[in-house]
Protein backbone atom coordinates (compact mmCIF):
# COMPACT_ATOMS: atom_id res chain seq x y z
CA UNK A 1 35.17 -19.68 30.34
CA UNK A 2 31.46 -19.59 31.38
CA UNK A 3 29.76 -22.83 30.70
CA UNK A 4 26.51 -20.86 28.78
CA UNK A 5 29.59 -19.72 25.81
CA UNK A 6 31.00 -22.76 25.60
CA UNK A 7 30.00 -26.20 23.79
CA UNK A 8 32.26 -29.13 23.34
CA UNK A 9 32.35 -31.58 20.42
CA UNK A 10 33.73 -35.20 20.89
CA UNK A 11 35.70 -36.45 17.59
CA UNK A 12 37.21 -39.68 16.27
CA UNK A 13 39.52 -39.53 13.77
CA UNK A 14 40.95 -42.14 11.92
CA UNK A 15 44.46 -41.42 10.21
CA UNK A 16 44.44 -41.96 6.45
CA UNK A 17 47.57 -42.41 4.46
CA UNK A 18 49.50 -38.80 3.61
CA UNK A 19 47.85 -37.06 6.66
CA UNK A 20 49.83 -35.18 9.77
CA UNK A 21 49.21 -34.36 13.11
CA UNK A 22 49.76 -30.77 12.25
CA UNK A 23 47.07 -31.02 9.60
CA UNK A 24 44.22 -32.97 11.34
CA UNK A 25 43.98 -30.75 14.01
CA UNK A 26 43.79 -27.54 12.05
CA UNK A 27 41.70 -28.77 9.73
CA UNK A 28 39.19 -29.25 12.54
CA UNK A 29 39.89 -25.25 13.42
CA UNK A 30 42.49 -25.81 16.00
CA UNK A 31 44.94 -23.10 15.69
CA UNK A 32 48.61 -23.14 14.49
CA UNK A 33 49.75 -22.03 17.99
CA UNK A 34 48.25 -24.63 19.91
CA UNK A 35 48.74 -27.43 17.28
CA UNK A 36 52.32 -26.67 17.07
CA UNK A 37 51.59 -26.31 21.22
CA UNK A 38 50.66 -29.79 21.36
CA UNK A 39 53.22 -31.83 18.95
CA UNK A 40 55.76 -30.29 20.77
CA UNK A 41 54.36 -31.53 24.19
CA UNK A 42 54.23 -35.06 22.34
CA UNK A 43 57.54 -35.10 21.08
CA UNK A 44 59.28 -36.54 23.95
CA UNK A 45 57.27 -39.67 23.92
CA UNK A 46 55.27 -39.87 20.10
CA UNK A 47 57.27 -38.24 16.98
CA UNK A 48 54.93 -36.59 14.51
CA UNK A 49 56.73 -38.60 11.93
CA UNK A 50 55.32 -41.62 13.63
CA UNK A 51 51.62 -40.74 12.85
CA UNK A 52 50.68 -44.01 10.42
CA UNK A 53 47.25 -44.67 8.62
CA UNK A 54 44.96 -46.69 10.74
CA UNK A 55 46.29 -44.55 14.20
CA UNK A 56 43.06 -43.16 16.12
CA UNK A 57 42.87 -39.24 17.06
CA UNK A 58 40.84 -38.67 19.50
CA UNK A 59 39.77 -35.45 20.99
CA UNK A 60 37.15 -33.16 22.77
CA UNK A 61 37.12 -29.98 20.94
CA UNK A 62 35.52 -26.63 22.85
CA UNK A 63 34.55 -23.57 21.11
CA UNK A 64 34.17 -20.20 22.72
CA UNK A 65 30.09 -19.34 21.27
CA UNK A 66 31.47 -15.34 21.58
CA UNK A 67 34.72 -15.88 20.42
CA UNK A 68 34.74 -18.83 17.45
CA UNK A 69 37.70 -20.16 19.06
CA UNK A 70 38.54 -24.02 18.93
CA UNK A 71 40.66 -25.45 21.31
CA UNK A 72 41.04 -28.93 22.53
CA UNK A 73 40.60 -29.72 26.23
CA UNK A 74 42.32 -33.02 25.48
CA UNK A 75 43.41 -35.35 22.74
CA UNK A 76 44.95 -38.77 22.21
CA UNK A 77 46.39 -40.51 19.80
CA UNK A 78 45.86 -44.31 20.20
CA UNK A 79 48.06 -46.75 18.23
CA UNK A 80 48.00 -50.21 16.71
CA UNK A 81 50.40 -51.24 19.56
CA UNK A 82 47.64 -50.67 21.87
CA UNK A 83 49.32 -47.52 23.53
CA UNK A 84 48.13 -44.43 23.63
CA UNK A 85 49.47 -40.90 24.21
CA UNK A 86 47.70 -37.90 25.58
CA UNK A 87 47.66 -33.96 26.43
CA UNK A 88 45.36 -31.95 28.28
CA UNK A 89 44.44 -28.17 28.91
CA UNK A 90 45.58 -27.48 32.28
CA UNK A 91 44.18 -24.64 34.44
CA UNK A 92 46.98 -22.30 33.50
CA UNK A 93 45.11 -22.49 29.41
CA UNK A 94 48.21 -24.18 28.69
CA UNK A 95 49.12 -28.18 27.09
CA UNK A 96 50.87 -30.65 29.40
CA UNK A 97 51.15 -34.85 28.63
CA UNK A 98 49.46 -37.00 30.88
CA UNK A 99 52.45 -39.75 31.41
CA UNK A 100 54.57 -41.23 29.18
CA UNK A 101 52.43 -43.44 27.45
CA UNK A 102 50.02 -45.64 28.45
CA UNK A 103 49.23 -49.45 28.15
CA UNK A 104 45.56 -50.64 27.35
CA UNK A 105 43.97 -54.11 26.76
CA UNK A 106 42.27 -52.37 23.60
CA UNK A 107 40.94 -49.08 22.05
CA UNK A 108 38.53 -47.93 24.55
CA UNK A 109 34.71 -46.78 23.83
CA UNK A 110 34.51 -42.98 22.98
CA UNK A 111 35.30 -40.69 25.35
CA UNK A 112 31.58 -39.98 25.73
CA UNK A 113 31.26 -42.79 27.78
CA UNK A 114 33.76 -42.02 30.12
CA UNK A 115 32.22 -38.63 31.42
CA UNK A 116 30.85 -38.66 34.85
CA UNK A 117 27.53 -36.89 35.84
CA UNK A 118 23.45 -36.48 35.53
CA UNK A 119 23.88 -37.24 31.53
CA UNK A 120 26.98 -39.78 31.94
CA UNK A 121 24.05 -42.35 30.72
CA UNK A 122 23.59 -40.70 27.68
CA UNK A 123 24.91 -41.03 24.27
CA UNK A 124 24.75 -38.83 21.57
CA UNK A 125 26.30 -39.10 18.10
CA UNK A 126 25.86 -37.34 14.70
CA UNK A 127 27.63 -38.07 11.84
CA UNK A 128 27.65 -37.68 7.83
CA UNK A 129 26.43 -41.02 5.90
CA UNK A 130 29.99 -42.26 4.00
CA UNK A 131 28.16 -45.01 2.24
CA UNK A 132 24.65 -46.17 3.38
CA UNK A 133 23.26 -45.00 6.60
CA UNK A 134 23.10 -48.60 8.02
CA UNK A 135 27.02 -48.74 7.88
CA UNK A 136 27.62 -45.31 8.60
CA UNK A 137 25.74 -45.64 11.95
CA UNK A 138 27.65 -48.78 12.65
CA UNK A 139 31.15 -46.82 12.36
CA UNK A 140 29.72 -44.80 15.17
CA UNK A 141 30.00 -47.34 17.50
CA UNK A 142 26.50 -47.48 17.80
CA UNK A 143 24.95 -50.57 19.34
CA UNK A 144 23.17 -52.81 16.35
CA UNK A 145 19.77 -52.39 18.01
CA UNK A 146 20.05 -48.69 18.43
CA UNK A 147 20.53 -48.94 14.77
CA UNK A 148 17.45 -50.87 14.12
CA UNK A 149 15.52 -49.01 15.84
CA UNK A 150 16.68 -45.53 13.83
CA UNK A 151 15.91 -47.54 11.17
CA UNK A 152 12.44 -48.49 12.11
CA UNK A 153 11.50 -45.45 13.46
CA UNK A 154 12.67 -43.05 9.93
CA UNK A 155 11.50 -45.26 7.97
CA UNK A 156 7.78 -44.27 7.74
CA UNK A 157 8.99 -41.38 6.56
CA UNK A 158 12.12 -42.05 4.49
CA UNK A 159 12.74 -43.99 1.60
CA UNK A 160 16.23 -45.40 2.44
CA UNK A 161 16.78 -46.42 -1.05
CA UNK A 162 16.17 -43.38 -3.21
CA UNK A 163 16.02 -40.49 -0.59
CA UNK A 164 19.41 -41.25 1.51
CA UNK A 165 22.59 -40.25 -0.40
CA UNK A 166 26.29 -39.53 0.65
CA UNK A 167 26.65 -36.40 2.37
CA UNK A 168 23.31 -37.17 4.14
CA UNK A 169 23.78 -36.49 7.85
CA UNK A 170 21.88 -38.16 10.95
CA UNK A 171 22.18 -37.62 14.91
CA UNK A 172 20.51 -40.00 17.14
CA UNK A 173 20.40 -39.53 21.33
CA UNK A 174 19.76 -43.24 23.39
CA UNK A 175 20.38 -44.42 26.62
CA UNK A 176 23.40 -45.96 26.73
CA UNK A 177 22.87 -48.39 29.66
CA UNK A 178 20.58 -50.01 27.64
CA UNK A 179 21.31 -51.29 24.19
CA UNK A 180 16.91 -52.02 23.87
CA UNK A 181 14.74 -50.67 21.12
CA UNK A 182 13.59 -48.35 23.24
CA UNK A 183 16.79 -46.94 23.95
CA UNK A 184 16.70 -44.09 21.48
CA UNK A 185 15.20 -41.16 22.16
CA UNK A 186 15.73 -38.86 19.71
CA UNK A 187 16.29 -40.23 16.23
CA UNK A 188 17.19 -37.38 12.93
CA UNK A 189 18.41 -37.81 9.03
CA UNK A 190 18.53 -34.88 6.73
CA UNK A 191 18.19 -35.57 3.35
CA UNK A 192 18.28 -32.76 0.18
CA UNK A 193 17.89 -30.78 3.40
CA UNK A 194 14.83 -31.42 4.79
CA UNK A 195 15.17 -32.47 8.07
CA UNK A 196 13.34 -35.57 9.59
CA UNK A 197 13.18 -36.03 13.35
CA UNK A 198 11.33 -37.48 15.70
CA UNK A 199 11.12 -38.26 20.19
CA UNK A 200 10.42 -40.61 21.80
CA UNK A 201 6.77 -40.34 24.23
CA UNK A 202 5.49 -42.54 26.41
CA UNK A 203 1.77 -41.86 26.38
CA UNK A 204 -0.48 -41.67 29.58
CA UNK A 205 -1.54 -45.20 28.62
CA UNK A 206 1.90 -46.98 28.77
CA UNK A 207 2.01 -46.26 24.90
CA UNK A 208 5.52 -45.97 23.86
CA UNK A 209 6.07 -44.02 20.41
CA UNK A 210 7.72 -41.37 18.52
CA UNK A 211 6.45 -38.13 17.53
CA UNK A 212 7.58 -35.03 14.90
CA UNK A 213 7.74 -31.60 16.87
CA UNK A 214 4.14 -31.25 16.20
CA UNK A 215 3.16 -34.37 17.78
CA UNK A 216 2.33 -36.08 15.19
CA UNK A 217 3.38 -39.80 15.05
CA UNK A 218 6.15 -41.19 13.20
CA UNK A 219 3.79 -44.54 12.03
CA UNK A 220 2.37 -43.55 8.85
CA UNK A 221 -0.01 -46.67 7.23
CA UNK A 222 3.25 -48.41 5.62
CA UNK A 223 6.91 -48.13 5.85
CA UNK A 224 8.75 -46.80 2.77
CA UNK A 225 10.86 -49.55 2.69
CA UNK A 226 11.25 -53.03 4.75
CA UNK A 227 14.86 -53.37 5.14
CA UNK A 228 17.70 -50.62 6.09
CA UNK A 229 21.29 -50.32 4.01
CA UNK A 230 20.14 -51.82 1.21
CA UNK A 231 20.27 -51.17 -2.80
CA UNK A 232 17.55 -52.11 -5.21
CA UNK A 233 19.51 -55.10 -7.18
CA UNK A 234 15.97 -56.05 -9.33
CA UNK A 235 12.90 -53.84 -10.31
CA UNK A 236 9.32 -54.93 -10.93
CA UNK A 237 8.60 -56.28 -14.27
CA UNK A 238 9.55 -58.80 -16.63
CA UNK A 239 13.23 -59.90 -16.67
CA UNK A 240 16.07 -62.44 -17.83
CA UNK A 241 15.75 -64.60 -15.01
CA UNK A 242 19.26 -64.94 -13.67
CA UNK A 243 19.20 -69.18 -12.77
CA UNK A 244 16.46 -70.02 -15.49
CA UNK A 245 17.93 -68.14 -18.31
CA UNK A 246 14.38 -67.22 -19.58
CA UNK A 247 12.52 -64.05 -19.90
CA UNK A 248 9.47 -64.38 -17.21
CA UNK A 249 7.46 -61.82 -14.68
CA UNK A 250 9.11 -60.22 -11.49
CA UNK A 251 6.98 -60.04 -9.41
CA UNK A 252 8.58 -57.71 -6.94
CA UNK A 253 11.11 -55.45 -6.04
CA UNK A 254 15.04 -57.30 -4.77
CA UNK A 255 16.35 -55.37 -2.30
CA UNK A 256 20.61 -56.84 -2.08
CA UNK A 257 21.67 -56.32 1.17
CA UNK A 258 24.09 -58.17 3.66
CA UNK A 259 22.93 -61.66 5.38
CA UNK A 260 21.37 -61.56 8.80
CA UNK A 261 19.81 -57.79 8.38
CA UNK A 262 16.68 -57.20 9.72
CA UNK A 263 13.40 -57.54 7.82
CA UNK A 264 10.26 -55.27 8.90
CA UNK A 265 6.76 -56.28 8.65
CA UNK A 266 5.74 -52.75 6.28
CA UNK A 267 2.23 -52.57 8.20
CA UNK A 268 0.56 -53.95 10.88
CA UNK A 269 -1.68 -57.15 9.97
CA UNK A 270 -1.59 -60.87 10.46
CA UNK A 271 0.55 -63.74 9.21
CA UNK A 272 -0.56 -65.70 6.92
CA UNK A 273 1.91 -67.74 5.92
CA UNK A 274 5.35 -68.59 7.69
CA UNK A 275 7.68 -70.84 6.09
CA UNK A 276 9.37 -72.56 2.89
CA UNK A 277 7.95 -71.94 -0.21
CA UNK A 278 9.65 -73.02 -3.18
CA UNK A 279 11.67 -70.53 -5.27
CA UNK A 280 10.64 -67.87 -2.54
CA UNK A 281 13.28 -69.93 -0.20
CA UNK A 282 12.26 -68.97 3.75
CA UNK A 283 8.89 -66.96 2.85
CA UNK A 284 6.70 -65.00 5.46
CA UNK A 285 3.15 -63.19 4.00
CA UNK A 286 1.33 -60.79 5.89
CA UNK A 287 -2.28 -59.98 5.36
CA UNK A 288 -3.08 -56.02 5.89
CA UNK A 289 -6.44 -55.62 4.74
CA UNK A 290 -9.34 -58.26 3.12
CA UNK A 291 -7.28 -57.11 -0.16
CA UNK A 292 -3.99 -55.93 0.52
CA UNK A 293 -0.66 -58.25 1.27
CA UNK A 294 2.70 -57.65 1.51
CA UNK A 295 5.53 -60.77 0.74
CA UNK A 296 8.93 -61.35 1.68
CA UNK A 297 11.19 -64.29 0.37
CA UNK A 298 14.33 -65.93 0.50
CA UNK A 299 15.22 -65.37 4.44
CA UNK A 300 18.20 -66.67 5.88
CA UNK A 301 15.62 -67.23 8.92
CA UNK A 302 12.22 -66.16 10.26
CA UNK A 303 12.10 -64.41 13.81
CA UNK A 304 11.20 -66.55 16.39
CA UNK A 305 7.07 -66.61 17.04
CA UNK A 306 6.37 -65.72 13.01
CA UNK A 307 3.92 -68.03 12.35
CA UNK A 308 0.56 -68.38 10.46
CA UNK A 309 -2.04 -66.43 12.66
CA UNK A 310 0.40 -64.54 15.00
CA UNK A 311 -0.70 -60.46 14.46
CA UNK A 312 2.42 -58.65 13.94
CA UNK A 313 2.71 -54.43 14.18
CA UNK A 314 4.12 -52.18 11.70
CA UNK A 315 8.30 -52.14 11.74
CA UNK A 316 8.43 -55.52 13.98
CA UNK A 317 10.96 -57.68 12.80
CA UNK A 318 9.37 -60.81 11.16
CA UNK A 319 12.62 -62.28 9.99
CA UNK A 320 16.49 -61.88 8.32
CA UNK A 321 18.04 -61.18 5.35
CA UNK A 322 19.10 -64.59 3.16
CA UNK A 323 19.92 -66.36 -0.01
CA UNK A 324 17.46 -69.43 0.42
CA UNK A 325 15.64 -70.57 -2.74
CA UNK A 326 16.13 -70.01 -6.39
CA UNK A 327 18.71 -66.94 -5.20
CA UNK A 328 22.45 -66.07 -6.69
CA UNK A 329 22.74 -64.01 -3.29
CA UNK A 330 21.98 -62.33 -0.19
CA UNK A 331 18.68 -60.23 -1.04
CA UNK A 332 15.13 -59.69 0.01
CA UNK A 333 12.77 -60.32 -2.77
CA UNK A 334 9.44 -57.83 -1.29
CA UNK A 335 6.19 -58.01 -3.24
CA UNK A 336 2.90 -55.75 -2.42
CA UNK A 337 -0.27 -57.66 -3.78
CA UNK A 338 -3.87 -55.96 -4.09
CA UNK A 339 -6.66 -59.03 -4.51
CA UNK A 340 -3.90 -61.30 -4.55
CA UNK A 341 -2.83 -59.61 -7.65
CA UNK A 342 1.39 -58.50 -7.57
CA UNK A 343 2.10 -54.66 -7.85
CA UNK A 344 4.61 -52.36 -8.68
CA UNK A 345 5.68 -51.25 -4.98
CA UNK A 346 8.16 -48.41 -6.22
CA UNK A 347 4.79 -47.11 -7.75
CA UNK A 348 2.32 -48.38 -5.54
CA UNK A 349 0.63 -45.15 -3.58
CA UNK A 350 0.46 -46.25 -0.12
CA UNK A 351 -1.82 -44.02 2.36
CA UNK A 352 0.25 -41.72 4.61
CA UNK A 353 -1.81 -40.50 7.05
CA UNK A 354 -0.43 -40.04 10.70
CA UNK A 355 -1.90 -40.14 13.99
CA UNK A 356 -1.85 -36.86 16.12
CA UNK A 357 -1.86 -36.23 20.34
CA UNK A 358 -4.74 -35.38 21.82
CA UNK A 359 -4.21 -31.21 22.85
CA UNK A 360 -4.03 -33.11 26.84
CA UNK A 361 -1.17 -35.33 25.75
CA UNK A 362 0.50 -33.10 23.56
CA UNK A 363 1.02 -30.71 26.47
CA UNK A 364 2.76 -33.76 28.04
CA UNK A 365 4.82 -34.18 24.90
CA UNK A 366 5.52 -30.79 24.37
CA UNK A 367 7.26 -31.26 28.07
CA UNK A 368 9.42 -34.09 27.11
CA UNK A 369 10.43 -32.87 23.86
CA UNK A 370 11.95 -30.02 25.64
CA UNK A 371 13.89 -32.17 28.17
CA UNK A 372 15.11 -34.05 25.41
CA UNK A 373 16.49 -31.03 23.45
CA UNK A 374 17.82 -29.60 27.19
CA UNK A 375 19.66 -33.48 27.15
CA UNK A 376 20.87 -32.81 23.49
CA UNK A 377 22.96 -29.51 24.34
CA UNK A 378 24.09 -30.74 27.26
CA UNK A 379 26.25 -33.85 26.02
CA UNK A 380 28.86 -33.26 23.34
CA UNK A 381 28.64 -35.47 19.95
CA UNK A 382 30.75 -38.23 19.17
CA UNK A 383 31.97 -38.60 16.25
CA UNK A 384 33.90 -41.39 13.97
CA UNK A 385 35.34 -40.04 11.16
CA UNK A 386 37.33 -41.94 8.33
CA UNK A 387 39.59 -40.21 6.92
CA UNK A 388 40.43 -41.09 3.65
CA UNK A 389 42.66 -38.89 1.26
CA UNK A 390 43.69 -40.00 -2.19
């Protein structure tokens, strides 16, 4: 099959109880023939009947572009006795098992990162959120500071607490040799179908950033919100307090999320305090402007060089999710204050306006976006999928 009518999809599947072999591959548009093809080439060494929950299918699926036609140029199905067994499309179009079954010290990485070859790498993955987009990434086997930086990057854009819902899909492209920030270079979420996505562009200058299709910057004047994968536990406004027992002021939004997660300095500015302050627990507050702050309290820790004085830009990480103060759990308690005055920051309007290339650099840009979309068709997507049937 030519390689311009073909494109290949990498999948992970993870067996839930009550499914088959039979039915996980047609329900990914494999057909009866060569799903009935391939148990049968099994059966010598891995009974269908021995398919449990937990097992791992895994697969590369091409589909003929003229055609519609799904078949799988190989598949394995990886066990909790750390053996796997595997078919392949041989030259003659037809399935044969690669050995009997094969020993290994544990699951391996996706097959994405065993191809060979000018993208080898590369990784690419795109997925549909399950839960919240933090954890979803995670089951993609992406790298935690891959995921940070997604984070970071979407979040000028995206309010990951009222805009990202199940169903929600992202793709992100990095390098996979390095696990860095600046790894990714192509970072997307689609949410009630408007689609958000941005490259990475390193400027004449030795800028690094990341830019819409237009070339306009992702960095908007604040972050929509400070912290990824997290649910609004507390809103603004007077409350039962839940350790005093008394009605008094909130004076910010709670964000509960897990220990340790990142926390993102909203805008650029400079620290003004860096430290333990009462109720607040571990307690950093940045200075933006002569009257606008931002606060965030009761860190497990601050990052490392956070301290009073130290400039900080937009989305660095200033410290880590925590439960230290007057706290019942794991939370960030984030305040906005105008003249030293708490606000609303659900209502708060923040300024939004974006920096654009110079018509020079975005000819540049324009350049790299396009070897960056040339990189996205050429490696397959992996994908982790739980599946989970009732």
């Amino acid at each position: 099959m030519p390689e311009s009518t073909k494109t290949s999809e990498e999948i992970r599947l993870i067996v839930g109880k009550g499914d088959t072999l039979y039915g996980l591959l047609t329900d990914k548009g494999v057909s009866p023939l060569d799903a009935t093809s391939i148990i049968r080439e099994l059966k010598p060494v891995f009974s269908p009947r021995n398919l449990k929950s937990g097992h791992i299918l895994a697969m590369t699926l091409n589909r003929n572009q003229a055609t519609g036609i799904i078949r799988p140029r190989n598949m394995e199905i990886r066990t909790g006795n750390s053996k796997r067994y595997a078919v392949r499309l041989n030259g003659k179009g037809e399935y044969e098992r690669i050995g009997k079954s094969v020993k290994i010290a544990s699951i391996p990485r996706p097959l994405s990162a065993l191809r060979s070859g000018g993208t080898s790498r590369y990784s690419r993955a795109r997925a549909r959120i399950q839960s919240s987009f933090y954890q979803s990434a995670l089951a993609q086997d992406l790298p935690p500071g891959i995921v940070n930086k997604m984070t970071g990057i979407l979040s000028y854009d995206v309010d990951f607490q009222r805009e990202v819902n199940r169903g929600d899909t992202f793709e992100v492209l990095y390098t996979r040799q390095s696990a860095k920030d600046n790894g990714v270079l192509y970072a997307e979420l689609v949410t009630n179908r408007k689609k958000h996505a941005f490259y990475r562009f390193k400027t004449p200058d030795g800028m690094v950033g990341y830019y819409n299709k237009n070339g306009e910057s992702a960095q908007k004047a604040f972050m929509r919100t400070p912290v990824s994968g997290a649910r609004i536990t507390s809103r603004f406004g007077r409350r039962k307090h839940p350790i005093l027992g008394y009605t008094k002021m909130h004076t910010g939004v709670d964000f509960g999320v897990a220990r340790g997660t990142p926390i993102y300095a909203a805008a650029s500015g400079t620290i003004q305090k860096a430290g333990w302050a009462g109720g607040y627990g571990k307690y950093v507050r940045i200075q933006h402007s002569k009257k606008l702050a931002t606060a965030y309290g009761h860190m497990s820790r601050i990052a490392r060089g956070i301290r009073p004085g130290k400039k900080v830009s937009q989305g660095q990480i200033i410290g880590y999710v925590g439960s230290t103060g007057r706290s019942t759990g794991p939370h960030l308690h984030y305040e906005i204050r105008l003249s030293g005055k708490p606000v609303n920051p659900m209502r708060y309007k923040l300024a939004k306006g974006s920096k654009k290339l110079s018509r020079k650099w975005l000819a540049l840009f324009k350049k790299e976006k396009s070897r960056i979309d040339r990189l996205r068709k050429q490696i397959p997507v992996a994908t982790n999928i739980a599946s989970i049937r009732n």
